[in-house]
Each structure stands twice: as structure tokens, then as C-alpha cells.
Protein backbone atom coordinates (compact mmCIF):
# COMPACT_ATOMS: atom_id res chain seq x y z
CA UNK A 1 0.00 0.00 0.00
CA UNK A 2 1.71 3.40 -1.13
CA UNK A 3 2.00 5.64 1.49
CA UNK A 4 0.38 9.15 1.69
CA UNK A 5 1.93 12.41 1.16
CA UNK A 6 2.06 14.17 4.96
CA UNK A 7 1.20 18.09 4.65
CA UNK A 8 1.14 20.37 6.88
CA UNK A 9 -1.32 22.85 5.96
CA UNK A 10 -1.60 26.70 8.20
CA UNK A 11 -4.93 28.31 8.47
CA UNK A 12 -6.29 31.24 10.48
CA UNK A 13 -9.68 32.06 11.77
CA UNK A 14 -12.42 33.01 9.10
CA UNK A 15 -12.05 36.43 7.24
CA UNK A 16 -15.72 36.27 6.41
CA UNK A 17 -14.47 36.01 2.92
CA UNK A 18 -14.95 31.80 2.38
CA UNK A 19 -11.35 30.73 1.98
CA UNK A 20 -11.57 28.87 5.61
CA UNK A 21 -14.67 27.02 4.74
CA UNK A 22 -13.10 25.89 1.09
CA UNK A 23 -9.82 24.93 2.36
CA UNK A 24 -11.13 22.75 5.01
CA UNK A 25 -13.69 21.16 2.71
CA UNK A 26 -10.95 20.44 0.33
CA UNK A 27 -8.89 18.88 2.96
CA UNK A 28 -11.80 16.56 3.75
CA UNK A 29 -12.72 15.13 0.16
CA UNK A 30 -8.97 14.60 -0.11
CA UNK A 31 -7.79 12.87 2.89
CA UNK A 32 -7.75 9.40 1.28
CA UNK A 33 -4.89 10.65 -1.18
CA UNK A 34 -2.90 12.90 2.02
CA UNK A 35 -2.10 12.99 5.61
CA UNK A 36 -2.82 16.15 6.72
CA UNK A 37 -2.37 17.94 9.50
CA UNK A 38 -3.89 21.27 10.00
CA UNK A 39 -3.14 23.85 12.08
CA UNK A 40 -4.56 27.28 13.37
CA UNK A 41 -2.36 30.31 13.39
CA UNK A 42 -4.45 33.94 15.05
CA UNK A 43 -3.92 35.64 12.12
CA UNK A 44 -1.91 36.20 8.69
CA UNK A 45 1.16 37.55 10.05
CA UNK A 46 1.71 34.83 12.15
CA UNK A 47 1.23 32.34 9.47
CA UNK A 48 3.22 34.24 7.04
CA UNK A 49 5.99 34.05 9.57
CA UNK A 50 5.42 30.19 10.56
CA UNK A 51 5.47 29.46 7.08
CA UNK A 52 8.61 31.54 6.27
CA UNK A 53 10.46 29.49 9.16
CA UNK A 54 9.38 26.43 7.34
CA UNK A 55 7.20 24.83 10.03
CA UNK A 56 4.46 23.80 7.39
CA UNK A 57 3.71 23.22 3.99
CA UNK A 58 1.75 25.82 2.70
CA UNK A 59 -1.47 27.94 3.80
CA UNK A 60 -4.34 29.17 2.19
CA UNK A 61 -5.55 33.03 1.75
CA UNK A 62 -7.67 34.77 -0.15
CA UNK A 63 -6.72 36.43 -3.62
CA UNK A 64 -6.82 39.92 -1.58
CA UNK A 65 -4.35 39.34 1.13
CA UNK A 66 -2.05 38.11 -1.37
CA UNK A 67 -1.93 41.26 -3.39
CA UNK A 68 -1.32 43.38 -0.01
CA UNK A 69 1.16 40.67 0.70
CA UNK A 70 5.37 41.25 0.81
CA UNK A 71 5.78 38.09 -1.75
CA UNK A 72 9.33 37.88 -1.07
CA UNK A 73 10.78 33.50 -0.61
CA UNK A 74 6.65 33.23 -0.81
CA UNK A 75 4.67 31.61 -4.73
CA UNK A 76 0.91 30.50 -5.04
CA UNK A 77 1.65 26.81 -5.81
CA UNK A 78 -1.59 26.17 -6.35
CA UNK A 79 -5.22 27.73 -7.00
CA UNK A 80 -8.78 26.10 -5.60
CA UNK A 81 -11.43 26.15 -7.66
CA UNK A 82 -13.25 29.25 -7.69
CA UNK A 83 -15.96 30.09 -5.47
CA UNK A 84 -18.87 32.28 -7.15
CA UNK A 85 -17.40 35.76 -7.42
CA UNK A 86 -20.45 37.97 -7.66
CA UNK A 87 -22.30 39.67 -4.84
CA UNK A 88 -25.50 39.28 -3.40
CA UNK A 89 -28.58 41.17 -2.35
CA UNK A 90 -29.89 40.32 0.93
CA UNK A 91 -34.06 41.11 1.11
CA UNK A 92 -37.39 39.74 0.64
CA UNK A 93 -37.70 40.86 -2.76
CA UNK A 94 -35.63 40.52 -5.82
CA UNK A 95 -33.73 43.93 -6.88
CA UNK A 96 -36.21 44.45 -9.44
CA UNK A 97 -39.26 44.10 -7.20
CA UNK A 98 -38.29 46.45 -4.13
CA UNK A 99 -40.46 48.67 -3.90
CA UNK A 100 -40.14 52.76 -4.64
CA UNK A 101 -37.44 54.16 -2.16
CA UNK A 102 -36.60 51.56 -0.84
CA UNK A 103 -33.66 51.73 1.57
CA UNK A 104 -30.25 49.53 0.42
CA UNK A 105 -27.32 49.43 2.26
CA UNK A 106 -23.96 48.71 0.26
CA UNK A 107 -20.60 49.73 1.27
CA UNK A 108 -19.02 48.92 -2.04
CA UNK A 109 -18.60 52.22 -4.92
CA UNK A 110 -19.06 49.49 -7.83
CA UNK A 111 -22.03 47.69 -6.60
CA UNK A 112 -23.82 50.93 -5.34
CA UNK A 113 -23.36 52.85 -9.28
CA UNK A 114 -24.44 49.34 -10.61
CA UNK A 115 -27.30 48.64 -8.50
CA UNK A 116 -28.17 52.86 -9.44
CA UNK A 117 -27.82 51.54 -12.97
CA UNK A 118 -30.70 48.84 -12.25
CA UNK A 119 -33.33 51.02 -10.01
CA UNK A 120 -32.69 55.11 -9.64
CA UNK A 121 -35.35 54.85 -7.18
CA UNK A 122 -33.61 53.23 -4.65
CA UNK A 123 -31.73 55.12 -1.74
CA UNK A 124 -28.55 53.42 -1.79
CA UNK A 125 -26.34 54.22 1.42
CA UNK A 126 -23.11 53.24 3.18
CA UNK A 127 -23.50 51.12 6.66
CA UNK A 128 -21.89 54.27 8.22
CA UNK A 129 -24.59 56.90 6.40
CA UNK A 130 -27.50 54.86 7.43
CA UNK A 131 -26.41 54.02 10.93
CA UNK A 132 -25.91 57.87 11.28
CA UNK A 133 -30.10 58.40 9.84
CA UNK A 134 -31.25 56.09 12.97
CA UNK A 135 -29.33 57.69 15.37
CA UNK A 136 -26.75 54.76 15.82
CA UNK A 137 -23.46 56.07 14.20
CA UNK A 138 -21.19 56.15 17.18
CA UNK A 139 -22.76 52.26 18.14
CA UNK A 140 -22.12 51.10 14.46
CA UNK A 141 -18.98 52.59 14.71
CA UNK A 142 -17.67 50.63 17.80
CA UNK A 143 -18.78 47.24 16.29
CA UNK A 144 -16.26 45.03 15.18
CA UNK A 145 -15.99 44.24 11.83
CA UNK A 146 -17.22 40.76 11.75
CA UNK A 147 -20.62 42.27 13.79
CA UNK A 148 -21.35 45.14 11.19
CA UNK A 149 -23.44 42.78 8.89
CA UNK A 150 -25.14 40.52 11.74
CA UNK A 151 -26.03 44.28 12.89
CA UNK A 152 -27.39 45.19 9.14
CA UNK A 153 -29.39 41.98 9.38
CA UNK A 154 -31.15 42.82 12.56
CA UNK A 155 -31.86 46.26 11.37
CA UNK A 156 -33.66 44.51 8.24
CA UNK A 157 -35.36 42.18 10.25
CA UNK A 158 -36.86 45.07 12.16
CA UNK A 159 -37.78 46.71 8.88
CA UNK A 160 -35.59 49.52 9.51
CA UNK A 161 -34.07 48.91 5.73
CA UNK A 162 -35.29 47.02 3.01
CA UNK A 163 -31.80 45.23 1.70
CA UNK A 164 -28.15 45.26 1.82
CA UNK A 165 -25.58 43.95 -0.44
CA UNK A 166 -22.76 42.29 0.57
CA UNK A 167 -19.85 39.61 -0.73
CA UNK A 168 -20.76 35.63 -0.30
CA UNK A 169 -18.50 35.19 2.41
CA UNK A 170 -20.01 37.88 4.52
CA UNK A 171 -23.63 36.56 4.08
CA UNK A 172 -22.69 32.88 4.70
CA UNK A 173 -21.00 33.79 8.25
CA UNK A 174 -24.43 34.90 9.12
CA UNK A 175 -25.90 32.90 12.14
CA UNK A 176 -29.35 32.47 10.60
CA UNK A 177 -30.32 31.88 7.23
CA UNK A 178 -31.01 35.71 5.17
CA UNK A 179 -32.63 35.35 1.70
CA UNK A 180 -30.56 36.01 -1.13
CA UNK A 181 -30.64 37.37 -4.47
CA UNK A 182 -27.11 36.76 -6.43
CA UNK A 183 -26.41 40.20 -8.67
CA UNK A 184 -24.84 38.16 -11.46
CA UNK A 185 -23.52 38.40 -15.15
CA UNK A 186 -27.23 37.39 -16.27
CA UNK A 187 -25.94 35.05 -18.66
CA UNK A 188 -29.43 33.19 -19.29
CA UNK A 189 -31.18 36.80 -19.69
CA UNK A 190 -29.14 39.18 -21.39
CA UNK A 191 -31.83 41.57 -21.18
CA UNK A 192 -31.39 42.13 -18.13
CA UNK A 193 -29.08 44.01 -16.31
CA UNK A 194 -25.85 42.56 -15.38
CA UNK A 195 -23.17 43.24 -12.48
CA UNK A 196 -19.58 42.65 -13.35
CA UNK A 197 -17.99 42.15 -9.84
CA UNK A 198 -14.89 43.94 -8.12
CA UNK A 199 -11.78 41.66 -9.42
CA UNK A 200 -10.32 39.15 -7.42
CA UNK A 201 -13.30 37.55 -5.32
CA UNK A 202 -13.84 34.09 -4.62
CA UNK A 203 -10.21 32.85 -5.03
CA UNK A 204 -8.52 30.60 -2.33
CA UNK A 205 -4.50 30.61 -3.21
CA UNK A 206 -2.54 28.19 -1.80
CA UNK A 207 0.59 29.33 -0.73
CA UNK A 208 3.82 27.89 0.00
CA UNK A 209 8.26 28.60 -0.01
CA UNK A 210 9.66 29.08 -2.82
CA UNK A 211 10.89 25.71 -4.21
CA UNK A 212 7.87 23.99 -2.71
CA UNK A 213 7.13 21.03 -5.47
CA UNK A 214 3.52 22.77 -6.55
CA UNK A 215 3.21 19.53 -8.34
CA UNK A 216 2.22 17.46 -4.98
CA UNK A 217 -1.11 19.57 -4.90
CA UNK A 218 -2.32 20.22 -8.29
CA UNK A 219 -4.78 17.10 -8.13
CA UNK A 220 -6.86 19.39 -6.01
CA UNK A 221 -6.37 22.79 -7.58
CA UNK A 222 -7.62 24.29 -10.72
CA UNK A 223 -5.88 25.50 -13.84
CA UNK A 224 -8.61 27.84 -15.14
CA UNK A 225 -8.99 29.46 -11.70
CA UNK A 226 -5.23 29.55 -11.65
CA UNK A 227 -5.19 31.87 -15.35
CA UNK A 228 -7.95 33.53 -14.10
CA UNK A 229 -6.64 35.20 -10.72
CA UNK A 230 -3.05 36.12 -12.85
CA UNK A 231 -5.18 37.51 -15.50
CA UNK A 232 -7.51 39.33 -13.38
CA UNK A 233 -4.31 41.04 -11.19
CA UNK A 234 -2.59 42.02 -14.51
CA UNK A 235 -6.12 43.65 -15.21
CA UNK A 236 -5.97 45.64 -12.09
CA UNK A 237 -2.28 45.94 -12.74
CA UNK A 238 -2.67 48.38 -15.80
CA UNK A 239 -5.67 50.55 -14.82
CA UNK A 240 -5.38 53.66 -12.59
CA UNK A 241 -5.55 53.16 -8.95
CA UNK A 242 -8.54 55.58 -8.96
CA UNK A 243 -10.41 53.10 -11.26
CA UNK A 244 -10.08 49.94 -8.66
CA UNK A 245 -12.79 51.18 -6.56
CA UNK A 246 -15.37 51.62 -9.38
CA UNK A 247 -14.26 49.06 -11.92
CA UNK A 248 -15.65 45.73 -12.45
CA UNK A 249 -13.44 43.13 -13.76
CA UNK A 250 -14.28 39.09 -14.08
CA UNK A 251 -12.28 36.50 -16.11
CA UNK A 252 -13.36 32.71 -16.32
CA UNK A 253 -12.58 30.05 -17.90
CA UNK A 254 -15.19 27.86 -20.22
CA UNK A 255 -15.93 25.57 -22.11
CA UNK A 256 -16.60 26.45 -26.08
CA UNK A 257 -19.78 24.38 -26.64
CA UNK A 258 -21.44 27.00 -23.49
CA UNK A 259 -19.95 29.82 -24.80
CA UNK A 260 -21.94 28.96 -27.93
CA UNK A 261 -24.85 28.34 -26.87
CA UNK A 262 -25.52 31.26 -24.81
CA UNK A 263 -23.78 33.65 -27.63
CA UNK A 264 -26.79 31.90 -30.03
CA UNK A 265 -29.50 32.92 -27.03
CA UNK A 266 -28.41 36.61 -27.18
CA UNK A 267 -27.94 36.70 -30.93
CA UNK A 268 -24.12 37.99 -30.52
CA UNK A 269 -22.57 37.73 -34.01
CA UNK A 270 -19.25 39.11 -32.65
CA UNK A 271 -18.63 35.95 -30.37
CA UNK A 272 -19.70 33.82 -33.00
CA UNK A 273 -17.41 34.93 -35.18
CA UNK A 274 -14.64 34.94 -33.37
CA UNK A 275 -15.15 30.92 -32.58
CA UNK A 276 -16.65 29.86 -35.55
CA UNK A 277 -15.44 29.35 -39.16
CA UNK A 278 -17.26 30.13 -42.04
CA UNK A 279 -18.80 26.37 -42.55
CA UNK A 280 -19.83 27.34 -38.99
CA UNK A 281 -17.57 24.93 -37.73
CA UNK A 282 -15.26 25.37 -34.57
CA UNK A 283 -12.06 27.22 -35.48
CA UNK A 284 -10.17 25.82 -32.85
CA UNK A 285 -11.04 22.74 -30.00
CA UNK A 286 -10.05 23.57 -26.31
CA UNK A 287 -11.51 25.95 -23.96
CA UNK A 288 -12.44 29.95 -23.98
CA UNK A 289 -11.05 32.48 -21.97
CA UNK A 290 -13.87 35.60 -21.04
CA UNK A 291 -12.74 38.76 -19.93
CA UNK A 292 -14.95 41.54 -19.29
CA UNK A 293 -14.51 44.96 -17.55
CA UNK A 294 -16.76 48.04 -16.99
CA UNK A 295 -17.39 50.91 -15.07
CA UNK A 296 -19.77 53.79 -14.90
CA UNK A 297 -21.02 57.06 -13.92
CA UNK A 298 -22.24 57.86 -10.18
CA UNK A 299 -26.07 57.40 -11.32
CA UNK A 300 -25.22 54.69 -12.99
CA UNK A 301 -26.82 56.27 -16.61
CA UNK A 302 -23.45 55.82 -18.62
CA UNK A 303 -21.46 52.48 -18.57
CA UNK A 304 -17.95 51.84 -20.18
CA UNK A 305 -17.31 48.34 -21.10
CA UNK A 306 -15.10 45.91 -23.16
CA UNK A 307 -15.20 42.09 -23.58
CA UNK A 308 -13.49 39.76 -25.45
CA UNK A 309 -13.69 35.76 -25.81
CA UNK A 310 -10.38 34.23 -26.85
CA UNK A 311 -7.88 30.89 -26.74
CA UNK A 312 -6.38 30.21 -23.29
CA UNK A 313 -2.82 30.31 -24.65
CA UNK A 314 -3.70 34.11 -26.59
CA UNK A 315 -4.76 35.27 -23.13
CA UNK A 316 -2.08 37.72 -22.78
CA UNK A 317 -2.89 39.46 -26.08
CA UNK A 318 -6.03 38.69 -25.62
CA UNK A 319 -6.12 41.08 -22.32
CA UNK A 320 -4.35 43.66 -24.25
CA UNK A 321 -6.95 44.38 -26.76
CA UNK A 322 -9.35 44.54 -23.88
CA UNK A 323 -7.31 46.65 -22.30
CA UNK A 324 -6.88 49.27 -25.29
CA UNK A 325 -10.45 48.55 -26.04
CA UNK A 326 -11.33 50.11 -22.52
CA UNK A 327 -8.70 53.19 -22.40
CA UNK A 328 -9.69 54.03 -25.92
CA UNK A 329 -13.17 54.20 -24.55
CA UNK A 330 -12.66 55.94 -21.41
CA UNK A 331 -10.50 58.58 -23.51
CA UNK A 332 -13.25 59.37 -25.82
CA UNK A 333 -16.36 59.35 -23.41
CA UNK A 334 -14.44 61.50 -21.12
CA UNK A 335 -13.41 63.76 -23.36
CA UNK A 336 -15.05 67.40 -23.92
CA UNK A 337 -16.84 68.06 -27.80
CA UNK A 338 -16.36 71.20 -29.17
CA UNK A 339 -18.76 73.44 -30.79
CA UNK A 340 -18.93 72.42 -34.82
CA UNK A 341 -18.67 75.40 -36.62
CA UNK A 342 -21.52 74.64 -39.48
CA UNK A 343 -24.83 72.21 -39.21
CA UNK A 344 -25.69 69.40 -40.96
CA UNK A 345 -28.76 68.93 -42.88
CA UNK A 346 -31.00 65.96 -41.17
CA UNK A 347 -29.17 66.22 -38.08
CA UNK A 348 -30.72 68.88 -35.00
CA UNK A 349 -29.35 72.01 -34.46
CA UNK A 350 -27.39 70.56 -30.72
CA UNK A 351 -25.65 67.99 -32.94
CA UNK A 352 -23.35 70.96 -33.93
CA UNK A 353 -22.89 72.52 -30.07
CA UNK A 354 -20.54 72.03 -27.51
CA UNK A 355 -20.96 69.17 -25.24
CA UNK A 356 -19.10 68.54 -21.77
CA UNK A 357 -17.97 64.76 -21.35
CA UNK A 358 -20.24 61.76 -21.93
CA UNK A 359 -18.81 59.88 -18.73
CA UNK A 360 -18.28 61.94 -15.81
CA UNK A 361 -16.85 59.18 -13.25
CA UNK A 362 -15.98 61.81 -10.38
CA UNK A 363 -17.53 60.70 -6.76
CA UNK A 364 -20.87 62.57 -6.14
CA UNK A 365 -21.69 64.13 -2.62
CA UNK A 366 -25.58 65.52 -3.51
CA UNK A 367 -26.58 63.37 -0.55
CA UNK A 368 -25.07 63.11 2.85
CA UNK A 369 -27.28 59.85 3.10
CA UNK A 370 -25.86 58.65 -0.11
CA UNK A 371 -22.56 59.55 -0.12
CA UNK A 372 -19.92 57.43 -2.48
């Protein structure tokens, strides 16, 4: 009988963001092929430092803390597959049904111009803003972190809001069961609208010394969550660090024959083209890389976006064209029009006046309840 690989594997208490519920579910369906042995460190300094001294394997964090993360003697050797990136909606209604003026709590820029984008007549707030219109600021403010949404939850239950919208992890540390509505990509509806989430959610990295064989884990890691979470840093990477608060970027990878299918639902000739030949045969067999990235306006009325479906191994070039696809539309929508000196026949006299910028993506403070 072959003997198992021991690991030693570091964790730390729960971030509220779903990495310590994955890892320790993936140690569990895997125990027949290793002998683990986990271990509980307070936080992520400690367990950087334990795992710098080499007294375990590896340990897992989320795609986040890497990125704030001195990387030096430290590589991701691995990448779990990912858990659902986009956010949810916690109320009684979906976002479409709340009623008029309804009161939403999100403290996220992104998710509060997108959700704007779905229902103007919402009053979208921060925690802080709406603790502050009950009279509770200074008690909000002395929670703890990991009692700010159990607090938002008791507040709903009272029917002192209607909703709040928070990340996966944060609703499933919940104590009691909140009804959800995922804000997704709407791939089965196109009509409707869609929510590109902040980059980077829903990734567990494994993470280990340098010259740890990365090899003795792969059978439990995935490849296309691996591309993704590279691809998806080099996005954030290249935009301004302004944009990273109000920019939604996803990549995934998929397989063709779904790509198809749901480019066929929403009638999108440019996908199709791009993976089909003219005999409308498959150009190429393997899987699809999708990129997309947006942002938008404060009101959520004007939306910048690119997207782009391409081969796993053009993914760097692929991400480039995105990339100048999305500056060259920033540039021009935020750009000013000048006056044109003569009219045009069939066209209105404004066609030929000045104009200020189509996209205005500057934080708006007409609200002290609904501050950015």
C-alpha cells in the first residue's frame, strides 16, 4: 500500500471572505490521497511568519491578502477552484421588485453605481450613512468588523431597511439563514441588467516557499482558476488606482460548446465569429477564456465596457486588446466636444454645439445619506 503524502497545511480564523470554509472542505474530500495535518495560526502575520520558518507546507488566503502581501521567498503553488465571485442582495424581494425608495445598504462604490444603474429609485447608502439616519453612528462605529453585517441583518429584520448587499462570504458567516438574491452576469437573460464584480473575489490561493514542489497539490487545484486570478491582477495591474474602486473586472474560464450556446441565445454575431469558421464549424477545440470589464457614472446612466472571448494560450494578447479597447473608450467618453462650426442637414441644431464629457466618473456628494 503506497504511502500518503504528509502536509502540513496553516490556516487562520475566518475572514468572512470563504477561503476557511473551502480549504477545510478540500482537505476533507482529499484525505484518502494525504495525511494532513492542519493547524490554526491567530492571524496572517503569524502564518506568514510560521510558514517563512518552514514549520508547514503551505497555507491558504484569499486572492486579496495576497496582493497586499510582501511576496518575497513566498509563490501561489496552487489555485482552488473558484468560489462564485459575484455579490449578493440580501431582502425579501428581488432587486427588481423592491419597492419605490426603498432603503439599500452597500458599502461597495461598484455595486452601489451598478445597482443605481438597475433602479434610480432606490436610496442606496453606506452602513456608516444609514447608521448615522437612525441615530446609531457612534454604536455602528464601535462594532467590530465581523458584527457590522449581523447588525445590518437585525436592522432589516426590524424593517428599519429594506436590503443590503454584501460579498458571499459575509452573508454565509451569518448565524441564521437571510434570503438572497445573487447580482450576477445574467448570462441566461441578457436583457437584463448585469453586475460585473470587483476583481479578485472568490479565489482561495494556496501558498507555500519558494521551491515547494507545486506539483504534490495540483490534483486538487484548478488550472482555469489559476489563469484567471493572474489575468484578473494584470487587469488591475494596468488601470489607474482611482479606477479599482469603481471598476468591475471578471475573467473565467469555459468551455466552447457553453460559450456557444448562450452567444446563439443573445444573438451575438461578434462571439460567434470569433469561434466559428465560415462552414460554422469550430475554429479551434479547447476551452475559452472571457474577460470583461466596466465601469460607470455615479447614477449609474453611462457604462464603459469591453469584452473579449479568446484561446487560453492568446490570453495575454487577448487582455491587451481589452485593455486598449477600454482606455480608448474611457478617452473618448471622457473627453469634452467642441462646438462644430456649421450644421448638418437631417441632423438637430445641438448635434453641432458644444458638449461637456459623456462619462463623468468623479464621486458625487448631492446626498449626505448617499454619499460614495
Amino acid at each position: 500500500m503506497t504511502e500518503k503524502v504528509r502536509l502540513e497545511v496553516l490556516t487562520t480564523p475566518s475572514n468572512r471572505d470563504g477561503v476557511r470554509r473551502q480549504i477545510e472542505k478540500t482537505i476533507e474530500t482529499n484525505r484518502t490521497k494525504f495525511d494532513f495535518v492542519m493547524k490554526q495560526v491567530p492571524h496572517m502575520e503569524s502564518a506568514i511568519e510560521t510558514l517563512k520558518d518552514g514549520n508547514c507546507d503551505f497555507l491558504a488566503m484569499s486572492a486579496h491578502q495576497w496582493r497586499d502581501l510582501e511576496h518575497n521567498g513566498l509563490n501561489i503553488i496552487g489555485v482552488l477552484p473558484r468560489r462564485e465571485p459575484t455579490w449578493v442582495l440580501v431582502s425579501e424581494d428581488k432587486p427588481e421588485y423592491l419597492q419605490s425608495k426603498a432603503i439599500v445598504v452597500c458599502d461597495h462604490m461598484l455595486l452601489r453605481r451598478q445597482m443605481r444603474r438597475l433602479r434610480s429609485d432606490l436610496i442606496l447608502m453606506t452602513s456608516q450613512a444609514f447608521a448615522e439616519s437612525i441615530g446609531k453612528g457612534e454604536t455602528f462605529a464601535q462594532l467590530d468588523e465581523e458584527d457590522r453585517v449581523p447588525w445590518l441583518e437585525e436592522c432589516r429584520q426590524e424593517e428599519m431597511l429594506d436590503g443590503y448587499i454584501v460579498n458571499r462570504g459575509e452573508h454565509a458567516a451569518l448565524k441564521f439563514k437571510a434570503r438572497r438574491h445573487t447580482l450576477g452576469l445574467q448570462r441566461d437573460n441578457p436583457e437584463r441588467t448585469h453586475f460585473v464584480p470587483p476583481p479578485l473575489h472568490g479565489f482561495t490561493l494556496l501558498v507555500a516557499r519558494s521551491g515547494f514542489p507545486s506539483a504534490t497539490v495540483q490534483s486538487m487545484c484548478d488550472q482555469g482558476a489559476f489563469i484567471a486570478h493572474r489575468m484578473e491582477m494584470a487587469f488591475l495591474a494596468s488601470i489607474s488606482e482611482d479606477l479599482h474602486p469603481i471598476t468591475g473586472i471578471f475573467v473565467e474560464q469555459r468551455k466552447v460548446a457553453a460559450i456557444l450556446r448562450e452567444a446563439n441565445r443573445s444573438k451575438d454575431e461578434h462571439t460567434l465569429e470569433s469561434v466559428l469558421d465560415v462552414e460554422q464549424k469550430i475554429k479551434f477545440a479547447g476551452p475559452r477564456l472571457e474577460m470583461r470589464i466596466e465601469t460607470l457614472n455615479h447614477h449609474g446612466t453611462v457604462t464603459a465596457a469591453a469584452e473579449r472571448v479568446c484561446l487560453v494560450e492568446e490570453s495575454h494578447m487577448g487582455m491587451v486588446n481589452v485593455l486598449k479597447e477600454f482606455q480608448i473608450l474611457l478617452e473618448t467618453m471622457q473627453s469634452e466636444h467642441e462646438e462644430i462650426p456649421r450644421t448638418h442637414a437631417g441632423l438637430p441644431e445641438e448635434f453641432s454645439h458644444a458638449r461637456g464629457p459623456l462619462l463623468d466618473l468623479s464621486v458625487v456628494h448631492s446626498d449626505s445619506l448617499e454619499e460614495e
